[in-house]
C-alpha atoms as a PDB file:
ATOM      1  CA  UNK A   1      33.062 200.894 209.312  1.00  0.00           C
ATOM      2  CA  UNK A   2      33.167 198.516 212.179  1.00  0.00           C
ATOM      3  CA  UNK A   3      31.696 194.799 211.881  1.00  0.00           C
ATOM      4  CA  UNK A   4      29.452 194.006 214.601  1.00  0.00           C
ATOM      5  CA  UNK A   5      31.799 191.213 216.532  1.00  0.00           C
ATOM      6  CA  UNK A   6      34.476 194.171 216.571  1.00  0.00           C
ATOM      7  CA  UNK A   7      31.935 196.145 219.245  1.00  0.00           C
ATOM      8  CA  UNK A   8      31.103 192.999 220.741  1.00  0.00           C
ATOM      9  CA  UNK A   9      34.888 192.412 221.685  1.00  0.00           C
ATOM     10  CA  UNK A  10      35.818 195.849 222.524  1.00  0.00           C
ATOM     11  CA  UNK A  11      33.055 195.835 224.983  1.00  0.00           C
ATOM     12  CA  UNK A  12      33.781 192.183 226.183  1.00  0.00           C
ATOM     13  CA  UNK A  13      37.716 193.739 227.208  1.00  0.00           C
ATOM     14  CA  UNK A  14      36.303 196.346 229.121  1.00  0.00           C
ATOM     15  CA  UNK A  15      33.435 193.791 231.105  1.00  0.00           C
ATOM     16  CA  UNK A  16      34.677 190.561 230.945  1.00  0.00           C
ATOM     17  CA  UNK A  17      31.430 189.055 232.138  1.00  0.00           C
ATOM     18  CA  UNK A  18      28.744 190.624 229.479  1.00  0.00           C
ATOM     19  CA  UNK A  19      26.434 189.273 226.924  1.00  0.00           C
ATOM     20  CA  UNK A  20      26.147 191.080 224.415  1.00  0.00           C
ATOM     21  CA  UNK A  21      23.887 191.545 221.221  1.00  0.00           C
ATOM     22  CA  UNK A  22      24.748 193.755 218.591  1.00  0.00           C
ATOM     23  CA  UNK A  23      22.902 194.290 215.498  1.00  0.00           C
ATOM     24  CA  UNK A  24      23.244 196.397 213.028  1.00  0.00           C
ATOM     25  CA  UNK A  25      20.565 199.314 212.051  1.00  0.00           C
ATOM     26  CA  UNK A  26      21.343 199.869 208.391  1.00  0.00           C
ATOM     27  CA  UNK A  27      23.805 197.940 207.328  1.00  0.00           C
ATOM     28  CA  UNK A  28      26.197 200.171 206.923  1.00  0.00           C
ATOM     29  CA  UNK A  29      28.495 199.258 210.133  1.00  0.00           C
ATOM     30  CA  UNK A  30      28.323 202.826 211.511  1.00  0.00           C
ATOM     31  CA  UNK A  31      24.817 202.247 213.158  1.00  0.00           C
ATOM     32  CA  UNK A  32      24.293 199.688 216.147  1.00  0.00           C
ATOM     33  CA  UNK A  33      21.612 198.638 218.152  1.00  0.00           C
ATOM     34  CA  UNK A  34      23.242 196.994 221.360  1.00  0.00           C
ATOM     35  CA  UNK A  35      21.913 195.188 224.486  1.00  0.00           C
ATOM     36  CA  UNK A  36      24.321 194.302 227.171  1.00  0.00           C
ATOM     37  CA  UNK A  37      23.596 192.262 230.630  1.00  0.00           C
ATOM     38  CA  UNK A  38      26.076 192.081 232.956  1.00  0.00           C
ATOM     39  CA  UNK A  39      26.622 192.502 236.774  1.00  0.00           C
ATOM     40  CA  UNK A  40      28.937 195.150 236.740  1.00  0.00           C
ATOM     41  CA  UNK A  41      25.528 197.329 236.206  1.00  0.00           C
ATOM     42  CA  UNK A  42      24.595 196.434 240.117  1.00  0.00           C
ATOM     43  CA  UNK A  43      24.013 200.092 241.908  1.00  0.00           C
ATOM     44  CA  UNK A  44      24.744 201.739 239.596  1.00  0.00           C
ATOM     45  CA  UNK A  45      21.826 204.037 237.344  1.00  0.00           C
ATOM     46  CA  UNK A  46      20.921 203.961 233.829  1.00  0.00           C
ATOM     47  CA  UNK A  47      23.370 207.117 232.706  1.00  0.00           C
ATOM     48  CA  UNK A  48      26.280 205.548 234.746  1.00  0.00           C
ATOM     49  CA  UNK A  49      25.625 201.866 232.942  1.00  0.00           C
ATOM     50  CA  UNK A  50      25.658 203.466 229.421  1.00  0.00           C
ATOM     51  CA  UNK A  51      28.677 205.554 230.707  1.00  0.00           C
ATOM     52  CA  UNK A  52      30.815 201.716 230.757  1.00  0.00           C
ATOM     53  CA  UNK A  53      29.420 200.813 227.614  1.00  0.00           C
ATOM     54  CA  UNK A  54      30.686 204.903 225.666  1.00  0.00           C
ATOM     55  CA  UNK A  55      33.890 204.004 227.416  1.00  0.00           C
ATOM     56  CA  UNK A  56      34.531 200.650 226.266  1.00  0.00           C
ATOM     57  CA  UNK A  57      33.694 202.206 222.836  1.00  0.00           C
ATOM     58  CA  UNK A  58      35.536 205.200 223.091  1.00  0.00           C
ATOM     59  CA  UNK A  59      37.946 204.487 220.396  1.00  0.00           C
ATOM     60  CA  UNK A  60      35.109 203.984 217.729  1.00  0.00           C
ATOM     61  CA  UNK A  61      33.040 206.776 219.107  1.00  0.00           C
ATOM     62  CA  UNK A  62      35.528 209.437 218.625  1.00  0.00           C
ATOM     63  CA  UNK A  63      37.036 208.675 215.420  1.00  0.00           C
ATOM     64  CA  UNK A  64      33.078 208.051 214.398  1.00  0.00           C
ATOM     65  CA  UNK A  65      33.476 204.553 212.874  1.00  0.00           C
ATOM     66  CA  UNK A  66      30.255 204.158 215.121  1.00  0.00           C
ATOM     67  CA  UNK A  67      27.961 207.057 214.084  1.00  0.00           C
ATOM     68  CA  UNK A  68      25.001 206.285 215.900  1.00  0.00           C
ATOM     69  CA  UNK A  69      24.592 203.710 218.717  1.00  0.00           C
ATOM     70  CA  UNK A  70      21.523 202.808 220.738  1.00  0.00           C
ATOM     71  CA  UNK A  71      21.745 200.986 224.231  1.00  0.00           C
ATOM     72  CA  UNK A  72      20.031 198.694 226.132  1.00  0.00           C
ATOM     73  CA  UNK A  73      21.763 197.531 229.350  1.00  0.00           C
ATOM     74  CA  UNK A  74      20.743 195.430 232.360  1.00  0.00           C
ATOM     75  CA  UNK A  75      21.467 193.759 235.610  1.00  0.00           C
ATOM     76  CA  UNK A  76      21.647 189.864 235.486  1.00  0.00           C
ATOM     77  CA  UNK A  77      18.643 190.195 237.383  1.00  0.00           C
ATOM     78  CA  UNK A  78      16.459 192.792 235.576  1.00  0.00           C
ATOM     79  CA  UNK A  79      17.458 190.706 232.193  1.00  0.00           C
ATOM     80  CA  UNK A  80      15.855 187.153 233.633  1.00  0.00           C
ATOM     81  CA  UNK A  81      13.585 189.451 234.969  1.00  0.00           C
ATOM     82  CA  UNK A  82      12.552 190.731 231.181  1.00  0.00           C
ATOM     83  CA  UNK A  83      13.359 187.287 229.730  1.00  0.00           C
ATOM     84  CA  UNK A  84      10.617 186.071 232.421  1.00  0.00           C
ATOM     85  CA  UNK A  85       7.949 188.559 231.625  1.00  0.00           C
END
């Protein structure tokens, strides 16, 4: 089991700059919902953005304290763009 601020601040080491919110499916700690903004996303496509994200989690991924995970990511831009809409 892994408490939500734990993936918050193992993806916050790997991009410094991201907001993040994490919340937790089923309350079990092993299923996460998580969005993630931040400008290291710039150029780069939707597989290679949730490619940062696995790798910042790697660690909990593999030894499958996080089971299931679902992404959201964006650009600065594309989030103030969704906030604005």
């Amino acid at each position: 089991m892994i408490s939500p601020q734990q993936v918050e601040s193992m993806i916050k080491a790997q991009m410094p700059d991201a907001q993040i919110q994490v919340q937790d499916l089923t309350g079990g700690g092993d299923h996460y919902q998580v969005s993630v903004v931040s400008s290291q996303f710039a150029g780069k496509g939707l597989v290679q953005q949730h490619q940062l994200v696995y790798g910042a989690l790697k660690q909990a991924m593999s030894s499958e304290a996080i089971h299931a995970l679902a992404l959201k990511t964006y650009t600065p831009e594309a989030w103030q763009a969704t906030a604005a809409s």
